[in-house]
PDB file of N, CA and C in Angstrom:
ATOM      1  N   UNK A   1     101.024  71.842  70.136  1.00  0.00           N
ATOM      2  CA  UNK A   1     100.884  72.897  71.122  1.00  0.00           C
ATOM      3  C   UNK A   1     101.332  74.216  70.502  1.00  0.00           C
ATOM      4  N   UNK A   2     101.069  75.434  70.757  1.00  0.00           N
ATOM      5  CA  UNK A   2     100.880  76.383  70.181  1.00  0.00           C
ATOM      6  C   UNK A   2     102.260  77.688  71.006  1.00  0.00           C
ATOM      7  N   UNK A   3     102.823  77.831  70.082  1.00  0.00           N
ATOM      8  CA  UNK A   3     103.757  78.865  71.034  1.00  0.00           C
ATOM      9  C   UNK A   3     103.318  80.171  71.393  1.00  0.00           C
ATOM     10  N   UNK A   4     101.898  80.376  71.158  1.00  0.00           N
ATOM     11  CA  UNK A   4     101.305  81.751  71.161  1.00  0.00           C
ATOM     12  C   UNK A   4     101.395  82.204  72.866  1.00  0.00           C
ATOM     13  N   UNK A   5     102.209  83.088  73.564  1.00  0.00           N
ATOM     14  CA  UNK A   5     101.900  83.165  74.740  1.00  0.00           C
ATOM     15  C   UNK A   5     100.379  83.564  75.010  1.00  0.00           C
ATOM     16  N   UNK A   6      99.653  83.909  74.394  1.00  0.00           N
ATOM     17  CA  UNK A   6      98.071  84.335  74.974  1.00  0.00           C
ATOM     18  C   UNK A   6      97.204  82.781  75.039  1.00  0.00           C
ATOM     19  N   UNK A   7      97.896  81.511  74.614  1.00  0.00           N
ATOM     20  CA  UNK A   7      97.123  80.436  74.577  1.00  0.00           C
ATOM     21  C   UNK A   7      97.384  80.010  75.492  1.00  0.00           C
ATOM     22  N   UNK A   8      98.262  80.445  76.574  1.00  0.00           N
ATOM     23  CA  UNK A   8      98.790  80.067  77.819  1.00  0.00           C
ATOM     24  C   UNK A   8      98.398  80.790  79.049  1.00  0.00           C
ATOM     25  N   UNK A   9      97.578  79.655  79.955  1.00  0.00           N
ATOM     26  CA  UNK A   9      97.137  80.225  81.065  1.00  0.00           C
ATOM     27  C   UNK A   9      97.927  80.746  82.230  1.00  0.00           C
ATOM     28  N   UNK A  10      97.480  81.632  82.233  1.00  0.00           N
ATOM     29  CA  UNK A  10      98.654  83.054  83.190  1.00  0.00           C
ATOM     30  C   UNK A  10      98.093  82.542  85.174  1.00  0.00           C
ATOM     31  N   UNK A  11     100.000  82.660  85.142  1.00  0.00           N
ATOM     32  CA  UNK A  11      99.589  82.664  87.055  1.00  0.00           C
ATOM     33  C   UNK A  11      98.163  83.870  87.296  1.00  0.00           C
ATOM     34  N   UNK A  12      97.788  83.051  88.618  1.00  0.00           N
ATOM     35  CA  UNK A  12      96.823  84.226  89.555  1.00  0.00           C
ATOM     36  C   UNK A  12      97.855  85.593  89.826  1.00  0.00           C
ATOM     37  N   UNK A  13      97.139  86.524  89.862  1.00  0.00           N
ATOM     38  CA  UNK A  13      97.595  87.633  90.618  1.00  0.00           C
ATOM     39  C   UNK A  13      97.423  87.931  91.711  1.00  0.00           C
ATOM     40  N   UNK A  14      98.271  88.329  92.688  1.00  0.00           N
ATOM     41  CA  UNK A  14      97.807  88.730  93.842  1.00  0.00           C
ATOM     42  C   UNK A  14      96.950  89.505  94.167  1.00  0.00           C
ATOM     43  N   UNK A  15      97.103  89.686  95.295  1.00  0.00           N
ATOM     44  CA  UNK A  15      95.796  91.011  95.841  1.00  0.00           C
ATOM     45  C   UNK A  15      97.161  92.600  95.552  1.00  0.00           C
ATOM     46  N   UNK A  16      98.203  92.147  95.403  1.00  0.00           N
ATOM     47  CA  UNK A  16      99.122  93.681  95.383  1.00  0.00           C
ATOM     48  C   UNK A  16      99.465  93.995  94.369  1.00  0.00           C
ATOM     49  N   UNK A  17      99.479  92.620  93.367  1.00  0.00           N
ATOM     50  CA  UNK A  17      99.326  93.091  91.554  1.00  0.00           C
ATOM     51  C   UNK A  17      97.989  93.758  91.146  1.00  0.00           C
ATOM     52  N   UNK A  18      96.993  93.007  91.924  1.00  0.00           N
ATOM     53  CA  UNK A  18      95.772  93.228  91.310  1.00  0.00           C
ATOM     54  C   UNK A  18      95.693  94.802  91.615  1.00  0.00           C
ATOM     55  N   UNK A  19      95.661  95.323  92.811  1.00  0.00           N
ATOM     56  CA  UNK A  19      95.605  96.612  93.437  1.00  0.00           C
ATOM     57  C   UNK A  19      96.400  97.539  92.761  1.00  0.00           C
ATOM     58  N   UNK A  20      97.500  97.220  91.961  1.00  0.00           N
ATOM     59  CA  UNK A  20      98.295  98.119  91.188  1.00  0.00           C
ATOM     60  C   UNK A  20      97.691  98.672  90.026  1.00  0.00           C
ATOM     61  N   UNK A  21      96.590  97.567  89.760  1.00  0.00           N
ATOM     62  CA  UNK A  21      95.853  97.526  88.385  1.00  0.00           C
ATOM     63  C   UNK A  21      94.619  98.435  88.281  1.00  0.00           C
ATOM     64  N   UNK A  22      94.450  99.082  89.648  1.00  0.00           N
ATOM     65  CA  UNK A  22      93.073  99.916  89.821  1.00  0.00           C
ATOM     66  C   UNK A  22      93.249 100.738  89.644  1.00  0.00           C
ATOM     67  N   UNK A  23      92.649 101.680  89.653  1.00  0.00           N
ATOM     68  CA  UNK A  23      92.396 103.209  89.488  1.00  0.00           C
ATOM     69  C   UNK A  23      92.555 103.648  90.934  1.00  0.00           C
ATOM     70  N   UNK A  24      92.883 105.017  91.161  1.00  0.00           N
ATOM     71  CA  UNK A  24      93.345 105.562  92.698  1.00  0.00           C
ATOM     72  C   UNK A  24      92.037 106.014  93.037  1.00  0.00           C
ATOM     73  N   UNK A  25      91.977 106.577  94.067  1.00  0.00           N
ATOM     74  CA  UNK A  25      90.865 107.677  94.381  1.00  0.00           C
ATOM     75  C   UNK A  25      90.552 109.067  93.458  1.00  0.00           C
ATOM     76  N   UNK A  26      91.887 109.561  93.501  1.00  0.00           N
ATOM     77  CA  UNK A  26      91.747 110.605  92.547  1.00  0.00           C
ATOM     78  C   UNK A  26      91.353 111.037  91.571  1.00  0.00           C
ATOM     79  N   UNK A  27      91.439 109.556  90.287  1.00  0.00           N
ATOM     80  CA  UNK A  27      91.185 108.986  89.313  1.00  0.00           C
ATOM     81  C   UNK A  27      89.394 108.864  89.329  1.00  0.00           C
ATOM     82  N   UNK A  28      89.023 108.420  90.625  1.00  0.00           N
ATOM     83  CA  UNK A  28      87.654 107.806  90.604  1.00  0.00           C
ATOM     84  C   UNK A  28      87.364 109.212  90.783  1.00  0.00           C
ATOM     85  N   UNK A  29      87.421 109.972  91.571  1.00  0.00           N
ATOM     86  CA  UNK A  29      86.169 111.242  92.303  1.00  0.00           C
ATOM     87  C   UNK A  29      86.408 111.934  90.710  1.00  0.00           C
ATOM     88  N   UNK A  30      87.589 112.336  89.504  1.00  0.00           N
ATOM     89  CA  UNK A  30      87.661 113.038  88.679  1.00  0.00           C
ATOM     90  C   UNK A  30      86.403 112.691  87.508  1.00  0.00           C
ATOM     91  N   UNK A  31      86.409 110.998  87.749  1.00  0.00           N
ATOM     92  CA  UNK A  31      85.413 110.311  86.934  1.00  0.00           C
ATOM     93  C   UNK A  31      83.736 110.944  87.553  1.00  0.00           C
ATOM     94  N   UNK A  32      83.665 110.467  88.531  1.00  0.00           N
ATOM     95  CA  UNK A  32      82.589 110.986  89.745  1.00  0.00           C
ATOM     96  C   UNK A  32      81.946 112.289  88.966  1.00  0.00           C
ATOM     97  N   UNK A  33      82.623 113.116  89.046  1.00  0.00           N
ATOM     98  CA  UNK A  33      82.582 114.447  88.694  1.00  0.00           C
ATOM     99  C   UNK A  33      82.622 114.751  87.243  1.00  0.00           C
ATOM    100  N   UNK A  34      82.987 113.961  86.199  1.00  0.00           N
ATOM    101  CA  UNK A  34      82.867 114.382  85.125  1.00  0.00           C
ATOM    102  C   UNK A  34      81.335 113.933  84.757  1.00  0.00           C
ATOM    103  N   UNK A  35      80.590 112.371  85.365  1.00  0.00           N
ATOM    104  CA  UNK A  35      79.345 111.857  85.122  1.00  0.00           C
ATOM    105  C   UNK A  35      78.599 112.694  86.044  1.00  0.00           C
ATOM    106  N   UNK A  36      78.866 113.279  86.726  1.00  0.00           N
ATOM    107  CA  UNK A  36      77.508 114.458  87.491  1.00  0.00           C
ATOM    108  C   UNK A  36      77.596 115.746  86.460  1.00  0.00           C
ATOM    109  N   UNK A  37      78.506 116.088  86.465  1.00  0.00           N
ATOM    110  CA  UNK A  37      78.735 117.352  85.294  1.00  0.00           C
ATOM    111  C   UNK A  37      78.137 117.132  83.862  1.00  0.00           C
ATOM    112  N   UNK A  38      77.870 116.221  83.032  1.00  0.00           N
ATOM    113  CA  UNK A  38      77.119 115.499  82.093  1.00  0.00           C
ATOM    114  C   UNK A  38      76.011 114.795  82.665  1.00  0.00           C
ATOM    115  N   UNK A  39      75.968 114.742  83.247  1.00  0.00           N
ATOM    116  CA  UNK A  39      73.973 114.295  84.010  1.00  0.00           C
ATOM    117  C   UNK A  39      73.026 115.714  84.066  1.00  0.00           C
ATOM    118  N   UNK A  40      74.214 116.573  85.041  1.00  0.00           N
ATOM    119  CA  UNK A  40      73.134 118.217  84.680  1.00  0.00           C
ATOM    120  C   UNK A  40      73.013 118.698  83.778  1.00  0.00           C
ATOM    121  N   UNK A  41      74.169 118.415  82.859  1.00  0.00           N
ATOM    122  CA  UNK A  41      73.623 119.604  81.487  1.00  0.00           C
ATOM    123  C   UNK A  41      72.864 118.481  80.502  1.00  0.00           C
ATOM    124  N   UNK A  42      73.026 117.422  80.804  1.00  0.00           N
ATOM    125  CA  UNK A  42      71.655 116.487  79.975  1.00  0.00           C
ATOM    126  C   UNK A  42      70.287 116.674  80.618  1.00  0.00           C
ATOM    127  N   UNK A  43      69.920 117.242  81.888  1.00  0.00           N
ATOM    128  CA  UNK A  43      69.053 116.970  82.395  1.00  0.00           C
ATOM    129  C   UNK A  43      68.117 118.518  81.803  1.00  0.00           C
ATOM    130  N   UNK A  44      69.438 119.321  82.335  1.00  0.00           N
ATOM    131  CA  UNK A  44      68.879 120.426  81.645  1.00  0.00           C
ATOM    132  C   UNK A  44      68.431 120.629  80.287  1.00  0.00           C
ATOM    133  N   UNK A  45      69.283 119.806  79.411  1.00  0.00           N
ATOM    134  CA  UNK A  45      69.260 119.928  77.857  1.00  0.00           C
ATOM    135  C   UNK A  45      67.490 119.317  77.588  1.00  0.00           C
ATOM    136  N   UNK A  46      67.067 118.857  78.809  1.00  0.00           N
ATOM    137  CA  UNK A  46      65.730 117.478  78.858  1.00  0.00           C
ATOM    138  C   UNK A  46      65.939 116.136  77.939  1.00  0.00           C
ATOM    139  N   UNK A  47      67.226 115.596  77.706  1.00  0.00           N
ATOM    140  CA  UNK A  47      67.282 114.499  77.568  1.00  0.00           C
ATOM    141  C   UNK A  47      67.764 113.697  79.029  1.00  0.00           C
ATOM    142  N   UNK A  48      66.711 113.205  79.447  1.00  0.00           N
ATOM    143  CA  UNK A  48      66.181 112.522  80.625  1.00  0.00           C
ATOM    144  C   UNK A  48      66.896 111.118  80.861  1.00  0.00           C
ATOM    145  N   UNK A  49      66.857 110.759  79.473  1.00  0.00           N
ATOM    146  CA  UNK A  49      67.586 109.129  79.560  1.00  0.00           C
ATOM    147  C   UNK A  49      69.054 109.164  79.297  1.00  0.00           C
ATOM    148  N   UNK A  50      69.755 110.500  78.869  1.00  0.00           N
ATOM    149  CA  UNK A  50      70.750 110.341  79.008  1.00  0.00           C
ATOM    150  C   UNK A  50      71.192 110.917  80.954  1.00  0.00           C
ATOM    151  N   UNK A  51      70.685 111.501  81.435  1.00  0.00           N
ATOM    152  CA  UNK A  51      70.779 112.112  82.770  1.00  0.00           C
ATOM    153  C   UNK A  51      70.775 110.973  83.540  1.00  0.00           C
ATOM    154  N   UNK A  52      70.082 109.864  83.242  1.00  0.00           N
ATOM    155  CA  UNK A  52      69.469 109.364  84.230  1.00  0.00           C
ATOM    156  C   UNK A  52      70.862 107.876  84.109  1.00  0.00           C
ATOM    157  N   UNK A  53      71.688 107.745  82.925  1.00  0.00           N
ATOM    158  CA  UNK A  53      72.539 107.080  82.647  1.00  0.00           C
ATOM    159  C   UNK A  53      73.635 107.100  83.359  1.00  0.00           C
ATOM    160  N   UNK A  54      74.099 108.832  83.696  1.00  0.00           N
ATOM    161  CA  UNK A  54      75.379 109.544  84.078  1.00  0.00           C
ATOM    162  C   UNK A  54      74.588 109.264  85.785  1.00  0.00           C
ATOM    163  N   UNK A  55      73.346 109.956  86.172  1.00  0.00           N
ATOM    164  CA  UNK A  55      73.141 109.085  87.699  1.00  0.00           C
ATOM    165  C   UNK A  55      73.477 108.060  87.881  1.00  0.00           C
ATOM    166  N   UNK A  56      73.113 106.834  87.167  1.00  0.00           N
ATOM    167  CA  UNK A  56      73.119 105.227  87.356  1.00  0.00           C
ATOM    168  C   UNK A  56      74.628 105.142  87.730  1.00  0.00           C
ATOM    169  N   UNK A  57      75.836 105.723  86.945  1.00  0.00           N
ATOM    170  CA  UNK A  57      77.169 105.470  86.633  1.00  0.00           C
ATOM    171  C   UNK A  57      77.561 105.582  88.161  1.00  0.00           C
ATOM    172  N   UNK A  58      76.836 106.858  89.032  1.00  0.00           N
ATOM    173  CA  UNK A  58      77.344 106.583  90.982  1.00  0.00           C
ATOM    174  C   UNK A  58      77.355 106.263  92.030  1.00  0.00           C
ATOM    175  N   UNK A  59      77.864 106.207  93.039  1.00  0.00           N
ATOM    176  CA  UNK A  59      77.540 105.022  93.902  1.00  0.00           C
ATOM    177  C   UNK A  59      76.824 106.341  95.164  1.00  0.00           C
ATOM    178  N   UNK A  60      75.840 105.571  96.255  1.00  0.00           N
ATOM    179  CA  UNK A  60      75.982 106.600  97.108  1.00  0.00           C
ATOM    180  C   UNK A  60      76.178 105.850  99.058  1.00  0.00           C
ATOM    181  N   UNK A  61      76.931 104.642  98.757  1.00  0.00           N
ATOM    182  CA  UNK A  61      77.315 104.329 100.013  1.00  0.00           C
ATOM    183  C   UNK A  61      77.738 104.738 100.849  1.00  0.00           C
ATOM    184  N   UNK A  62      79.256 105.350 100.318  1.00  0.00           N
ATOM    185  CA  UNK A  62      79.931 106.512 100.712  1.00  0.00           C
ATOM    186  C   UNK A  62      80.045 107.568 101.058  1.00  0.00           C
ATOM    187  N   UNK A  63      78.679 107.807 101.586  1.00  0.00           N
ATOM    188  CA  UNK A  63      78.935 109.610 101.791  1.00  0.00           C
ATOM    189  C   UNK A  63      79.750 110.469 102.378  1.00  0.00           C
ATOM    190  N   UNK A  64      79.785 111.338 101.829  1.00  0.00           N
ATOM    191  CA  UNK A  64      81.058 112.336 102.206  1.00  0.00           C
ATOM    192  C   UNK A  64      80.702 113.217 102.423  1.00  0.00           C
ATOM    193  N   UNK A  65      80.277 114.223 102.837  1.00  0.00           N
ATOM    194  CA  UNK A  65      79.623 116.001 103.267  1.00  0.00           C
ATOM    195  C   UNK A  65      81.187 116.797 103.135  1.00  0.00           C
ATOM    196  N   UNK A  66      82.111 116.313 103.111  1.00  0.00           N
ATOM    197  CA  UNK A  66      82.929 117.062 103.374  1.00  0.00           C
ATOM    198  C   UNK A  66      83.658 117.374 101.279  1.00  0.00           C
ATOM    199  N   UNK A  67      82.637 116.477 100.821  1.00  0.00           N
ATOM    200  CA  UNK A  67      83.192 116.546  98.879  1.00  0.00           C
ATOM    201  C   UNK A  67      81.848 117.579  98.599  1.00  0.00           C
ATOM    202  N   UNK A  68      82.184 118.619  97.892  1.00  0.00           N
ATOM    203  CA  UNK A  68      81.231 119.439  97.857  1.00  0.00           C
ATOM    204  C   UNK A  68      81.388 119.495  96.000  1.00  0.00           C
ATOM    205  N   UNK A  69      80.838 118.927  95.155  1.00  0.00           N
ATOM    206  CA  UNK A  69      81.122 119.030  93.852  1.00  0.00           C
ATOM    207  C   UNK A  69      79.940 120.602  93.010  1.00  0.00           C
ATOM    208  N   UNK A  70      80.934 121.173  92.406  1.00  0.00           N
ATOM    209  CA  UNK A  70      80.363 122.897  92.057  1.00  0.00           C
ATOM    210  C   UNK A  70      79.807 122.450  90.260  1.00  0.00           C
ATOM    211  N   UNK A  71      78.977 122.897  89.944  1.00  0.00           N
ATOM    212  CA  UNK A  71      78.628 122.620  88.550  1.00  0.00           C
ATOM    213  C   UNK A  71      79.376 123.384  87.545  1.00  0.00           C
ATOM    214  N   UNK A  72      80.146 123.199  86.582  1.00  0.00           N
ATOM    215  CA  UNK A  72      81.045 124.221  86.131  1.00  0.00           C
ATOM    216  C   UNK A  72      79.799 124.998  84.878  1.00  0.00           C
ATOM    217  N   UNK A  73      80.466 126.155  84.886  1.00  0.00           N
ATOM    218  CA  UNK A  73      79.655 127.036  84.479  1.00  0.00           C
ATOM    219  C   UNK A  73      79.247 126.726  82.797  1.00  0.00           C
ATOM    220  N   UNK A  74      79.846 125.646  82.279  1.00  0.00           N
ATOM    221  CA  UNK A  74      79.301 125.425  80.753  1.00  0.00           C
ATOM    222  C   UNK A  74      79.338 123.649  80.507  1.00  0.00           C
ATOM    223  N   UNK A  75      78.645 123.597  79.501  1.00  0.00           N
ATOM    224  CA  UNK A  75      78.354 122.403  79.198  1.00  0.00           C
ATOM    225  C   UNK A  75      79.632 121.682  79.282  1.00  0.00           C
ATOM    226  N   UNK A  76      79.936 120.270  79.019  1.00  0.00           N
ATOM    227  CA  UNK A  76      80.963 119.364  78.262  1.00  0.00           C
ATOM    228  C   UNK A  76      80.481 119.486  77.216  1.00  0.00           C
ATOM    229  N   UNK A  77      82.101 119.202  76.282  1.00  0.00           N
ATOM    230  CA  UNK A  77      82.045 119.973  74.823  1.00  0.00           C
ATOM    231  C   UNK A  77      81.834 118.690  73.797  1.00  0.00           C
ATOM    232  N   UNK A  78      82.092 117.546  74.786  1.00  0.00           N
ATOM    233  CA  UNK A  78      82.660 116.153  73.560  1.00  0.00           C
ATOM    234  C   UNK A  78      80.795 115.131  73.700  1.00  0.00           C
ATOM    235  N   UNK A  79      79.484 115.411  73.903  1.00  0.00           N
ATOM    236  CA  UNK A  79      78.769 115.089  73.837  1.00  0.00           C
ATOM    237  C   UNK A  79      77.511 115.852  73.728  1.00  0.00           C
ATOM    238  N   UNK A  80      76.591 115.644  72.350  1.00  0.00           N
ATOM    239  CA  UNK A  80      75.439 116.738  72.283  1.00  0.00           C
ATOM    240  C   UNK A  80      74.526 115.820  73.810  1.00  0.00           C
ATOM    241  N   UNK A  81      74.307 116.820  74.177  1.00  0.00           N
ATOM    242  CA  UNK A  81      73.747 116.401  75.830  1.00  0.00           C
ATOM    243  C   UNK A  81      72.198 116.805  75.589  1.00  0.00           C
ATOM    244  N   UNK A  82      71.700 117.382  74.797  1.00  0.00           N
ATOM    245  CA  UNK A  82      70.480 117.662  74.355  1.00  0.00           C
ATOM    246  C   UNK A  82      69.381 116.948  73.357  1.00  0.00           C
ATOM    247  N   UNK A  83      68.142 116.732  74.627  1.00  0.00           N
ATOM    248  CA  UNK A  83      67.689 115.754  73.510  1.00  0.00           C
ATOM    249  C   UNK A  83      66.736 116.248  72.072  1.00  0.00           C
ATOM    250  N   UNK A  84      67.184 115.622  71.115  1.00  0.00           N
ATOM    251  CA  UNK A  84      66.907 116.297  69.826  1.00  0.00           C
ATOM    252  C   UNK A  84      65.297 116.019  70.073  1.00  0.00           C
ATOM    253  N   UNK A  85      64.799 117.200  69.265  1.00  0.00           N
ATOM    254  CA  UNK A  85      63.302 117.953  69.185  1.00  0.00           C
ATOM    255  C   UNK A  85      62.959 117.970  67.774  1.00  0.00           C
TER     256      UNK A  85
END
């Protein structure tokens, strides 16, 4: 038998461990908002399949009218969002 603790099957977690383990709301709408903000300037850039990636990434069950998300005035800096020509 192996003393490696990872060869050893771990208790269940609860539903209040597990819940500790998620991401908040805050966390999610910041995400939300960074994949709409990189969907427009890909869409604009006309790489289509990357736009259409950063759409796929949201949900729209939830609606909210009262979340009004503003496009910030310049690209994201950490992905060429443009599809090469």
């Amino acid at each position: 038998m192996s003393d490696d603790p990872l060869s050893k099957p771990s208790p269940p977690l609860s539903l209040e461990e597990l819940a500790q383990l998620l991401p908040g709301t805050g966390e999610i709408m910041a995400s939300v908002g960074n994949a709409w903000w990189k969907c427009a300037y890909a869409a604009r850039g006309g790489n289509w399949e990357l736009a259409a990636y950063f759409a796929r990434q949201l949900h729209v069950k939830w609606a909210k009218p009262y979340i009004r998300w503003v496009l910030p005035d310049e690209a994201p800096k950490d992905l060429d969002l443009e599809l090469d020509r």
